[in-house]
Each structure stands twice: as structure tokens, then as C-alpha cells.
C-alpha atoms as a PDB file:
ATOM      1  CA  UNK A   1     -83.910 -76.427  87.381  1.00  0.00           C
ATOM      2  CA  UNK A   2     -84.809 -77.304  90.942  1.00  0.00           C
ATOM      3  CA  UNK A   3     -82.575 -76.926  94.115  1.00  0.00           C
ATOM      4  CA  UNK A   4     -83.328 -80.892  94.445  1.00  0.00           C
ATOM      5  CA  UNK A   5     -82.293 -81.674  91.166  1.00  0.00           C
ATOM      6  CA  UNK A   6     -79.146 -79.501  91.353  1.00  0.00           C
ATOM      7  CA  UNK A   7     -77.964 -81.241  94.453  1.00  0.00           C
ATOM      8  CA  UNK A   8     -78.530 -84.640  93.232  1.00  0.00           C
ATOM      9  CA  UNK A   9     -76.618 -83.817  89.867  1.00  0.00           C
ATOM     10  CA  UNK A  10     -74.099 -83.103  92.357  1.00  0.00           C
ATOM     11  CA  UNK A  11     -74.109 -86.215  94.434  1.00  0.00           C
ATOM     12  CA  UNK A  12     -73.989 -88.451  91.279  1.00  0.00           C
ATOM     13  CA  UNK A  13     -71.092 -86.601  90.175  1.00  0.00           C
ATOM     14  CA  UNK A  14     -68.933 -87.067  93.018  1.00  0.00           C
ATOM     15  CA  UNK A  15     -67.635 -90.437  93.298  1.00  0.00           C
ATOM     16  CA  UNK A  16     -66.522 -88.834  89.473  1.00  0.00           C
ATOM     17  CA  UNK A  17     -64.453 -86.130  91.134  1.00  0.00           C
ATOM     18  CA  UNK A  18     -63.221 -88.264  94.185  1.00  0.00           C
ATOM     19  CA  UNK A  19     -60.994 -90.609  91.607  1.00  0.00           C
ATOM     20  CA  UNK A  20     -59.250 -87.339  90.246  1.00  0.00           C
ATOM     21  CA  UNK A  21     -55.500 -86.945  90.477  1.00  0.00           C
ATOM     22  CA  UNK A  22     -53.986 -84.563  92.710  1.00  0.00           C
ATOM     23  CA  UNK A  23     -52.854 -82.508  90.360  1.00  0.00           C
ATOM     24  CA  UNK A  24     -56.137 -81.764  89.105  1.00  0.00           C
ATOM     25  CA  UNK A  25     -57.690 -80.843  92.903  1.00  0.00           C
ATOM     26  CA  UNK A  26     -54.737 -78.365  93.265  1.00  0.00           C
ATOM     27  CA  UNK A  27     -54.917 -76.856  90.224  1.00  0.00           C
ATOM     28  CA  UNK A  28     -59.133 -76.245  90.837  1.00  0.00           C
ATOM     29  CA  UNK A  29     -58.071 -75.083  94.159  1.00  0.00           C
ATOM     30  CA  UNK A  30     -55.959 -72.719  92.590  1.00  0.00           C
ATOM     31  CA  UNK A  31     -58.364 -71.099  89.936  1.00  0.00           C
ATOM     32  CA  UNK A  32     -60.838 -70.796  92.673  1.00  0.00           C
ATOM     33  CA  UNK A  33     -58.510 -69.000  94.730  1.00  0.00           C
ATOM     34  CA  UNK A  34     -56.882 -66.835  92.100  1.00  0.00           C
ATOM     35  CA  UNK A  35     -60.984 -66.369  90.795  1.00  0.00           C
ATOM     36  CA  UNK A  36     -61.979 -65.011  94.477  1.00  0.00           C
ATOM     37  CA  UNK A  37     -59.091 -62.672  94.218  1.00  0.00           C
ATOM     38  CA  UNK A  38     -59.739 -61.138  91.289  1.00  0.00           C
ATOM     39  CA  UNK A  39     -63.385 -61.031  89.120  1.00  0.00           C
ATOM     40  CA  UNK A  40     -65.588 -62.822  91.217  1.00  0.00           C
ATOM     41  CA  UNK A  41     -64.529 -60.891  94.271  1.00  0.00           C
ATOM     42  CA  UNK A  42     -66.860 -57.840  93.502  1.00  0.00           C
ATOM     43  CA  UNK A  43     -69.584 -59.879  92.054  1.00  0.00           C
ATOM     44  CA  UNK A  44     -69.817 -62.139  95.379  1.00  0.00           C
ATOM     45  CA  UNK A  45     -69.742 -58.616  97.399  1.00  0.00           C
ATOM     46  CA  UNK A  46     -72.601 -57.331  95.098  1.00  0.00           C
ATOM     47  CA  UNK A  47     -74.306 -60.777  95.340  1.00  0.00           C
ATOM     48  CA  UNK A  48     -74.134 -60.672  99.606  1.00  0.00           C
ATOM     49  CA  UNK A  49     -74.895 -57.214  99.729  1.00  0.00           C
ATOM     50  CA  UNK A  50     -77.885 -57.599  97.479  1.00  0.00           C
ATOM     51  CA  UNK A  51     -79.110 -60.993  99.627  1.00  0.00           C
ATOM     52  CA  UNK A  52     -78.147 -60.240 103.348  1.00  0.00           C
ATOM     53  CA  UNK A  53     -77.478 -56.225 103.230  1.00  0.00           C
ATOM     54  CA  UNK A  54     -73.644 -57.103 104.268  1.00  0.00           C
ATOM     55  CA  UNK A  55     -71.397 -54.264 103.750  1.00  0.00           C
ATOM     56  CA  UNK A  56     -67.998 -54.532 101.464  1.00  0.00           C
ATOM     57  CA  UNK A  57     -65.743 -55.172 104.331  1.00  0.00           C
ATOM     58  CA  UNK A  58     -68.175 -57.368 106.074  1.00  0.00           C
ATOM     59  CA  UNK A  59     -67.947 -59.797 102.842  1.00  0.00           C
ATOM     60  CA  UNK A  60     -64.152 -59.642 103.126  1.00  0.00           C
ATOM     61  CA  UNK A  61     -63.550 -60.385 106.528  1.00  0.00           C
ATOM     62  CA  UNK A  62     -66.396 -62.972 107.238  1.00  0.00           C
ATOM     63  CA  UNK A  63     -66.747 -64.793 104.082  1.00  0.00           C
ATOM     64  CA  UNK A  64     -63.480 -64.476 101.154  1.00  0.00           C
ATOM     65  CA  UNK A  65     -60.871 -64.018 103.378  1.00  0.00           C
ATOM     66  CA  UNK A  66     -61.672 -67.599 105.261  1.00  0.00           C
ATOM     67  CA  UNK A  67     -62.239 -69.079 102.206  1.00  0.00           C
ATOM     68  CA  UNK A  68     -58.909 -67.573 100.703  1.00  0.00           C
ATOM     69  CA  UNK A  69     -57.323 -69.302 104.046  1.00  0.00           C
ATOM     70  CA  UNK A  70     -58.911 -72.433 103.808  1.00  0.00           C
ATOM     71  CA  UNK A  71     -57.886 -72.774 100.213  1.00  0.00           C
ATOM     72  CA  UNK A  72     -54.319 -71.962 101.771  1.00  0.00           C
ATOM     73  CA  UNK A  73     -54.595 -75.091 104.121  1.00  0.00           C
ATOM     74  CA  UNK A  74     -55.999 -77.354 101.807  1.00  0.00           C
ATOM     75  CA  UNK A  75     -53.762 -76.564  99.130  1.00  0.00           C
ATOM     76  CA  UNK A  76     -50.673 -77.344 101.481  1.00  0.00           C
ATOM     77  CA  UNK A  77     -51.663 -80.629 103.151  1.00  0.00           C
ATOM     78  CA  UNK A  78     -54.110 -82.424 100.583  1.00  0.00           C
ATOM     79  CA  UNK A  79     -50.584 -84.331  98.970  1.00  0.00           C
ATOM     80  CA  UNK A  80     -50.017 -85.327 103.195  1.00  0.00           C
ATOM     81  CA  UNK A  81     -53.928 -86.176 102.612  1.00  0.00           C
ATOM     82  CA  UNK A  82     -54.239 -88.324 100.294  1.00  0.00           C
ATOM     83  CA  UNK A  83     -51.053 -89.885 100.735  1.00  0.00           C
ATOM     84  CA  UNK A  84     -51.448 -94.117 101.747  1.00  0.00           C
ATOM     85  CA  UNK A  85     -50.711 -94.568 105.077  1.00  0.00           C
ATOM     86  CA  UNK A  86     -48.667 -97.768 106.517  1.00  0.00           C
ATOM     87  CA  UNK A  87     -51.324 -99.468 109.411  1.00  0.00           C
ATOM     88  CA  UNK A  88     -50.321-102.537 111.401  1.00  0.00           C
ATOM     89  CA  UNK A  89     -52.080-105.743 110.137  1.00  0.00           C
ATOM     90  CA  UNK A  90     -53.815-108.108 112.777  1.00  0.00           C
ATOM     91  CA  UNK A  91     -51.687-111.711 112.119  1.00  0.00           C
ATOM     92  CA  UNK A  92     -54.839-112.919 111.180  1.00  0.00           C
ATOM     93  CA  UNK A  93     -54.696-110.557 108.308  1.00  0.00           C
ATOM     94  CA  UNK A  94     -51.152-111.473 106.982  1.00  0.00           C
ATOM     95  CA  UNK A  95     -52.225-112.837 103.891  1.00  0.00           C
ATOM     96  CA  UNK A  96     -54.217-109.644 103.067  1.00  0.00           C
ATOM     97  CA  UNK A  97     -53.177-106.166 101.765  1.00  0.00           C
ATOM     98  CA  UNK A  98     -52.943-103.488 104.494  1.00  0.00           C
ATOM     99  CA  UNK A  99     -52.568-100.690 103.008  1.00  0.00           C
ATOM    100  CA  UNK A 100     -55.822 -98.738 103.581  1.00  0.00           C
ATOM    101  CA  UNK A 101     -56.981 -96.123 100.868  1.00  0.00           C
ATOM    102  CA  UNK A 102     -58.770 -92.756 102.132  1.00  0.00           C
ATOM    103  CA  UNK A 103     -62.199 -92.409 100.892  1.00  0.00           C
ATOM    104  CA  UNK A 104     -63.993 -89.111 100.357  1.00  0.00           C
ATOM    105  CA  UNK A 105     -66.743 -88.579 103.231  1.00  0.00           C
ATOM    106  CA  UNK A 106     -70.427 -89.301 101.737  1.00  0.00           C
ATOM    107  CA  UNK A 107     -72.639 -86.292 101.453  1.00  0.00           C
ATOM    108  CA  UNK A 108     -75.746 -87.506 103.057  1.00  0.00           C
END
């Protein structure tokens, strides 16, 4: 399987993974996070060391524990996130919803 055909597996999928709950993204985001703690740690460590010569601690500090972080941040404000937000409708607009809904950003 190609890089090109990986990545566009990936794009068709992800209108699929934009409609699911939040529940679901925080409990990924959790498995990832408890995954880079524990059995994938050493594997990604052997995998970087193995492709860029980075040492143990190098891995740690430049790549997992950002990503650990990250996970952290996302974790605690994707609810605030995804959350509709009240906008002020033009009187023109009256008649209309306004209520806007938060779209994913296309990977293009």
C-alpha cells in the first residue's frame, strides 16, 4: 500500500470521524495517551532511534512528552470546543437560525 493511497483512505474517512460524539474523541484521546505511556513508549523510542539516531531521552523530551501535553490540552477544552456558540444575527437574518456549528478544518 502506497503513502498516496494511505493518505487518501484517510481523507475519505474524515468527514466519518468529524460527526463522532464527544465522548468517543475523549475516550481515543485517552487510549492514545495511556498507549504512549505505557507499550508503545519503548517501541516509538526504538522506532526514532532506529530512523533519526535520537537517543532515549531525546525521544522523551522532544517528541512524547509534547504529545502527552497536547493530549492534556485537548482533552480539557475540546467539550469548550465543540460547544455551539451564541453569535449576533444581522436583522436581515431574523428569520434564519444563528446558531453557527464548528466544522473540522479540511486537510488539503
Amino acid at each position: 500500500m502506497s503513502l498516496d493511497s494511505i493518505i487518501a483512505k484517510q481523507r475519505a474517512h474524515a468527514p466519518v470521524l468529524a460527526q463522532k460524539p464527544l465522548k468517543y474523541r475523549l475516550q481515543k484521546l485517552a487510549e492514545l495517551r495511556k498507549a504512549l505511556k505505557g507499550p508503545w513508549q519503548e517501541k516509538l523510542i526504538a522506532a526514532m532511534k532506529a530512523d533519526f539516531s535520537k537517543g532515549d531521552v531525546d525521544v522523551r523530551l522532544t517528541e512524547i512528552l509534547p504529545t502527552l501535553d497536547n493530549i492534556k490540552i485537548v482533552s480539557k477544552n475540546l467539550k469548550n470546543w465543540t460547544k455551539p456558540k451564541k453569535v449576533k444575527t444581522p436583522i436581515i437574518l431574523l428569520a434564519l437560525p444563528h446558531t453557527p456549528k464548528s466544522n473540522p478544518k479540511e486537510m488539503y
